[in-house]
PDB file of N, CA and C in Angstrom:
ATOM      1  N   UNK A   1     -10.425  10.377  -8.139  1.00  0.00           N
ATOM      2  CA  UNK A   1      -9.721   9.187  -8.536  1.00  0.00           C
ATOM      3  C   UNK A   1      -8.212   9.445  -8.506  1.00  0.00           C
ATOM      4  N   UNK A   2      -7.254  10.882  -9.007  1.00  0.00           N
ATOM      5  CA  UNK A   2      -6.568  10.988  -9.164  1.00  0.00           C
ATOM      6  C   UNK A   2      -6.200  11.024  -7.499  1.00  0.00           C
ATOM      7  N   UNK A   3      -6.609  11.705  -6.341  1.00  0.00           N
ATOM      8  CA  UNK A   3      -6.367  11.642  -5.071  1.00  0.00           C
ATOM      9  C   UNK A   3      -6.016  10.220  -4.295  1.00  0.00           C
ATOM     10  N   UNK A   4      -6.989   9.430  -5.189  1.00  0.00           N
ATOM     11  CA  UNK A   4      -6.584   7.616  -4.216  1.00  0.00           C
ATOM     12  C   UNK A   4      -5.468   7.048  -5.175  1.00  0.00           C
ATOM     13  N   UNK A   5      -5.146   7.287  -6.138  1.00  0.00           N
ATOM     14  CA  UNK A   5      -3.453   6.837  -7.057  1.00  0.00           C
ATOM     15  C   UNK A   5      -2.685   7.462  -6.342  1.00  0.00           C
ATOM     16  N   UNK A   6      -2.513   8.640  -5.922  1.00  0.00           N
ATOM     17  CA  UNK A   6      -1.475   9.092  -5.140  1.00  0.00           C
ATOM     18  C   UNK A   6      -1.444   8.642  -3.645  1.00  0.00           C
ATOM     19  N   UNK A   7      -2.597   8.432  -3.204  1.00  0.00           N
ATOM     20  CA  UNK A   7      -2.726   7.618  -1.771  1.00  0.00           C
ATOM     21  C   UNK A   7      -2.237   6.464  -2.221  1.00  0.00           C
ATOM     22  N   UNK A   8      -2.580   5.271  -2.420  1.00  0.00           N
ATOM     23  CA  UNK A   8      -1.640   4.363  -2.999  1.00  0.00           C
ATOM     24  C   UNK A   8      -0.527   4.035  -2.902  1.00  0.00           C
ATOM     25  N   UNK A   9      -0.004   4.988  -3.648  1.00  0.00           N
ATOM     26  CA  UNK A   9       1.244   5.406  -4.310  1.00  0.00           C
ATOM     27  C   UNK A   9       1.840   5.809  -2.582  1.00  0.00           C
ATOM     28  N   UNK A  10       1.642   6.739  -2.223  1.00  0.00           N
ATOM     29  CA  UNK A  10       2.187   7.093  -0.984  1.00  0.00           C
ATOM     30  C   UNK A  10       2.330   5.999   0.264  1.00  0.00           C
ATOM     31  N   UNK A  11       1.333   5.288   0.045  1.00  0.00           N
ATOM     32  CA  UNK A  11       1.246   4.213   1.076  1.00  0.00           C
ATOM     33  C   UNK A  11       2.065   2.923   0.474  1.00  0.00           C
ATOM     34  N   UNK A  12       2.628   3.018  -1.006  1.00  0.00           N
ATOM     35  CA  UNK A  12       3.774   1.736  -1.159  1.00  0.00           C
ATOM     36  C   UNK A  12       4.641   2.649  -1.060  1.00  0.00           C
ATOM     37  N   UNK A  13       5.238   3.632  -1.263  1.00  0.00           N
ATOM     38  CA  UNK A  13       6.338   4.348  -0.774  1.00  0.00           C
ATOM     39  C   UNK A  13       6.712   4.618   0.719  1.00  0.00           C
ATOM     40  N   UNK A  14       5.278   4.476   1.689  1.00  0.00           N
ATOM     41  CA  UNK A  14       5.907   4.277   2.905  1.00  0.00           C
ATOM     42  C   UNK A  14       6.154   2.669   3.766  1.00  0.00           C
ATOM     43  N   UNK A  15       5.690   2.116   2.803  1.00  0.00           N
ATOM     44  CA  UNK A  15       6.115   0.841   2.884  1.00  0.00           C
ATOM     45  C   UNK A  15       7.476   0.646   2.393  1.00  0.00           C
ATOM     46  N   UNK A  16       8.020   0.341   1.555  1.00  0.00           N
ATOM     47  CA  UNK A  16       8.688   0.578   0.730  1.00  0.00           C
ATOM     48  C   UNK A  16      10.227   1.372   1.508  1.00  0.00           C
ATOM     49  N   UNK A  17      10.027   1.943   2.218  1.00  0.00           N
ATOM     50  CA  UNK A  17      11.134   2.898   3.227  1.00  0.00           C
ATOM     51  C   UNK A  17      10.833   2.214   4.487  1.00  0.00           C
ATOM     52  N   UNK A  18      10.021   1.339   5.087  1.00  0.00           N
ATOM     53  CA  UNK A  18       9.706   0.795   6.274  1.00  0.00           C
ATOM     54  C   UNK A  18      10.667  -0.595   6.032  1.00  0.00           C
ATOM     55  N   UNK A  19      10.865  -0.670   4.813  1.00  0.00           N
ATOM     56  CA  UNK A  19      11.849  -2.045   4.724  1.00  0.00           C
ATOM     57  C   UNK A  19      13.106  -1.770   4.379  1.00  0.00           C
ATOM     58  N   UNK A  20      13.150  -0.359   3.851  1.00  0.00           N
ATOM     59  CA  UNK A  20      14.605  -0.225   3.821  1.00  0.00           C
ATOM     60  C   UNK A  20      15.203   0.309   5.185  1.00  0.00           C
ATOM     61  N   UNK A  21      14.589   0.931   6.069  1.00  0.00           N
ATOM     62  CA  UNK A  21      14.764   0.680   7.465  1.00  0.00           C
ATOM     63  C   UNK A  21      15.157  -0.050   8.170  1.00  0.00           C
ATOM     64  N   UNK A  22      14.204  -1.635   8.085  1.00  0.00           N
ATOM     65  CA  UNK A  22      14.667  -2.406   8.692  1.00  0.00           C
ATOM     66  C   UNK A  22      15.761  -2.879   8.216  1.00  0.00           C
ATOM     67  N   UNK A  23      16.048  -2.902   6.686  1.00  0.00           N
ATOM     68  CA  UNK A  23      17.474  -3.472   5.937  1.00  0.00           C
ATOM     69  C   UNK A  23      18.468  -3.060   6.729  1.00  0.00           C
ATOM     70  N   UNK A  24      18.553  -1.380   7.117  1.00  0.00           N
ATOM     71  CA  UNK A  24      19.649  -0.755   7.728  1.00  0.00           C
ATOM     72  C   UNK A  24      19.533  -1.193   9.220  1.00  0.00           C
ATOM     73  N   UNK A  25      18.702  -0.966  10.206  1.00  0.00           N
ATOM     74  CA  UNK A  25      18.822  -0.958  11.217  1.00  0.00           C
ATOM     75  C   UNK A  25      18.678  -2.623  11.720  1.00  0.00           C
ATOM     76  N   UNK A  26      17.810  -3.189  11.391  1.00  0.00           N
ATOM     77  CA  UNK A  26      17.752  -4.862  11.389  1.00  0.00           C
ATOM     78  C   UNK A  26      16.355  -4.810  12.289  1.00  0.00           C
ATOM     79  N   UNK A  27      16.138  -3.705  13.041  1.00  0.00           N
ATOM     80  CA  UNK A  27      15.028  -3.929  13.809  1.00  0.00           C
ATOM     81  C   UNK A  27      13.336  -4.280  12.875  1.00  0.00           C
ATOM     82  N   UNK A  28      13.155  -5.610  14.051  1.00  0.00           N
ATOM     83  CA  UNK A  28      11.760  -6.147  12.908  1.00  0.00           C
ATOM     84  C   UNK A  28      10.277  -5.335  13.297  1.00  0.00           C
ATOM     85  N   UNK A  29      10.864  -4.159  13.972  1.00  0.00           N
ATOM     86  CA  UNK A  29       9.336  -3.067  14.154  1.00  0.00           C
ATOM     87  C   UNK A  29       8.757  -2.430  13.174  1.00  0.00           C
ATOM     88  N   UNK A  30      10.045  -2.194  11.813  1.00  0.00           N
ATOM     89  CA  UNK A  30      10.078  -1.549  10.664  1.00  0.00           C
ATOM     90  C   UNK A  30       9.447  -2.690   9.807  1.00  0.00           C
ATOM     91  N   UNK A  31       9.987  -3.788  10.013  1.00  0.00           N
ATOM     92  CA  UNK A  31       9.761  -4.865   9.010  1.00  0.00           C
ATOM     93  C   UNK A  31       8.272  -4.849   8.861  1.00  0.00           C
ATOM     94  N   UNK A  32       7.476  -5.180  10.449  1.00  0.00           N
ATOM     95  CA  UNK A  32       5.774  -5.591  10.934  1.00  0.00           C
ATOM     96  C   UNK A  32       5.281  -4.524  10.491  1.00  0.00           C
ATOM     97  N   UNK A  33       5.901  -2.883  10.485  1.00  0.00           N
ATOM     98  CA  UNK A  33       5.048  -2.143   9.973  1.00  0.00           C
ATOM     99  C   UNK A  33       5.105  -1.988   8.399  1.00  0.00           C
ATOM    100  N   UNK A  34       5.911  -2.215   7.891  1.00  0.00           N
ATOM    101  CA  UNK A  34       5.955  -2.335   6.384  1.00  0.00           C
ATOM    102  C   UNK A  34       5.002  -3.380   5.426  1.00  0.00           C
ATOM    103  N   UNK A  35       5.270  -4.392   6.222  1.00  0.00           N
ATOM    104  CA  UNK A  35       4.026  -5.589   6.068  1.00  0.00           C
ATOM    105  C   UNK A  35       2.355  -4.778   6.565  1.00  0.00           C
ATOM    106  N   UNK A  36       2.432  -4.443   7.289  1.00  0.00           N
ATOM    107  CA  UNK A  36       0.823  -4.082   7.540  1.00  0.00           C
ATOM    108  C   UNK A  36       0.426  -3.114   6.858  1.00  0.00           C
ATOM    109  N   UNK A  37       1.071  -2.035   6.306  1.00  0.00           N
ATOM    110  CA  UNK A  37       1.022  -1.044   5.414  1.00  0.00           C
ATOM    111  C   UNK A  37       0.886  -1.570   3.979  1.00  0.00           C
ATOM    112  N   UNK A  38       1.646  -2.216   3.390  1.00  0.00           N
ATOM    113  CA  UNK A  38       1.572  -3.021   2.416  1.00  0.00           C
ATOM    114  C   UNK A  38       0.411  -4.057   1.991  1.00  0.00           C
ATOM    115  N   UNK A  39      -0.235  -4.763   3.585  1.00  0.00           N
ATOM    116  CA  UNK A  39      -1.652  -5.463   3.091  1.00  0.00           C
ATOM    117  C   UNK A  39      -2.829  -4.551   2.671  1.00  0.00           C
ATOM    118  N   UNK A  40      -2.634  -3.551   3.876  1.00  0.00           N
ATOM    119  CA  UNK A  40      -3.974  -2.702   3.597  1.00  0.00           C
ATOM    120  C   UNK A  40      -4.031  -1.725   2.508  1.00  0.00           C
ATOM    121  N   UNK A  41      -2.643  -1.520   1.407  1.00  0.00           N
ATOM    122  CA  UNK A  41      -2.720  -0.816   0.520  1.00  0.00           C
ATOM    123  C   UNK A  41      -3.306  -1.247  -0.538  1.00  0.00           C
ATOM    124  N   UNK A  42      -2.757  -3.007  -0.598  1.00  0.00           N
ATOM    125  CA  UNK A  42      -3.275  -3.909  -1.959  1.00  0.00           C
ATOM    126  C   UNK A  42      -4.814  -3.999  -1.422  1.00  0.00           C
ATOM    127  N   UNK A  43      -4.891  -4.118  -0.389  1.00  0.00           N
ATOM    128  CA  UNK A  43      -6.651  -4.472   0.159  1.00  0.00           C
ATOM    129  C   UNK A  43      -7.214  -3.356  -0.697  1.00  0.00           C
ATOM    130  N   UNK A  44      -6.463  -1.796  -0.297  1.00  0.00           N
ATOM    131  CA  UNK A  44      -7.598  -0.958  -1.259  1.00  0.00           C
ATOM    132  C   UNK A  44      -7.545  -0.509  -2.547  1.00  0.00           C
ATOM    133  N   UNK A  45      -6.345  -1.185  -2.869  1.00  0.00           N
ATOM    134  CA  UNK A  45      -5.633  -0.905  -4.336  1.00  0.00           C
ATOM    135  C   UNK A  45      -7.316  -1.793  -4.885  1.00  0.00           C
ATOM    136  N   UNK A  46      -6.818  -3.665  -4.314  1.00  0.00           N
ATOM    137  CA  UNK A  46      -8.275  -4.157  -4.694  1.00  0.00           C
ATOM    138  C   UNK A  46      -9.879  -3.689  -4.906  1.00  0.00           C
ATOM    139  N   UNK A  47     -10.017  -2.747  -4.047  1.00  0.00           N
ATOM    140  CA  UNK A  47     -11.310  -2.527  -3.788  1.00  0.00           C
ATOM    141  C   UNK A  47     -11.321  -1.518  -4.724  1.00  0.00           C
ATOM    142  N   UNK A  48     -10.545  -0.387  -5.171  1.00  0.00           N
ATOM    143  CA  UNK A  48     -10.689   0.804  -5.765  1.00  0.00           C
ATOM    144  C   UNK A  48     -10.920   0.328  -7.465  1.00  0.00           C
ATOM    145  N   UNK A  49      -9.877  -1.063  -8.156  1.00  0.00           N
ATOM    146  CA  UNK A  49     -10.079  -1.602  -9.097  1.00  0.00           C
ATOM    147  C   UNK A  49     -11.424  -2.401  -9.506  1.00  0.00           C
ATOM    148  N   UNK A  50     -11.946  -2.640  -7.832  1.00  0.00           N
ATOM    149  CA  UNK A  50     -13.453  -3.563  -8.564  1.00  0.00           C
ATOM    150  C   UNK A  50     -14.517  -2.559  -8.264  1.00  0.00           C
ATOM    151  N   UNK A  51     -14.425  -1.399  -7.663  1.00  0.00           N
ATOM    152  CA  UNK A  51     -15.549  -0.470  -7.838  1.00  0.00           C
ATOM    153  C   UNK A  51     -15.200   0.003  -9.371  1.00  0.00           C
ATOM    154  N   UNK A  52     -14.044  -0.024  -9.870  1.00  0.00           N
ATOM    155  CA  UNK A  52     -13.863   0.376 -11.776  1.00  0.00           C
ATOM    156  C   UNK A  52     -14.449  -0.241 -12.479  1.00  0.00           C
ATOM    157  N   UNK A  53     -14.307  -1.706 -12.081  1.00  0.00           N
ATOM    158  CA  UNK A  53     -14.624  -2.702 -13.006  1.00  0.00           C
ATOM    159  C   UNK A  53     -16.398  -2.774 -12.811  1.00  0.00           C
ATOM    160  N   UNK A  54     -16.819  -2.946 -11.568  1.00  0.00           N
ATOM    161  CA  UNK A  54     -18.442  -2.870 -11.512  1.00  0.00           C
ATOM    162  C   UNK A  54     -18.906  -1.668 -12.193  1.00  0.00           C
ATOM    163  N   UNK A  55     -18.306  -0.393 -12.255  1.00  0.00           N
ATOM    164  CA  UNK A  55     -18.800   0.581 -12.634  1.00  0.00           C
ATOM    165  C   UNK A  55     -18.760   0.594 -14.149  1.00  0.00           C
ATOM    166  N   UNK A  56     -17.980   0.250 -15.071  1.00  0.00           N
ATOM    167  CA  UNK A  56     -17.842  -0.956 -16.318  1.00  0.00           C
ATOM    168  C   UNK A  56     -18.908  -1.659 -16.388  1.00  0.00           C
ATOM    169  N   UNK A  57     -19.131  -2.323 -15.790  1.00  0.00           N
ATOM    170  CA  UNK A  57     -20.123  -3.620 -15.821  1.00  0.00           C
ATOM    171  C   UNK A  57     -21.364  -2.927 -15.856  1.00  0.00           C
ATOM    172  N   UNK A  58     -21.824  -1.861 -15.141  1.00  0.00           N
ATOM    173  CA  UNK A  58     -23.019  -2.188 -15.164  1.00  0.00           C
ATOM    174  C   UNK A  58     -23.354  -0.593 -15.624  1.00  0.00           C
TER     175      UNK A  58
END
């Protein structure tokens, strides 16, 4: 558990620098990858919170 918080964590931090990239440079290659990094982190941020919560539940 402690291994996927730091995955997470690492994957909004490389998001997170993919936009301050594009801030500096303006190019929107940084921007598209910051966005796609960013969906699929909350996607598993989501999934990692409802395997908690089912595992709670039942």
């Amino acid at each position: 558990m402690l291994l996927f918080r730091w995955l997470i964590l690492l994957c909004l931090l490389a998001a997170g620098v993919s936009f301050a990239f594009y801030a500096a440079t303006g190019q929107p290659r940084y921007r598209h990858f910051g966005w796609v990094v960013l969906k699929w982190t909350i996607l598993a941020a989501l999934g990692f919170f409802a395997v908690l919560i089912a595992e709670r539940v039942l």
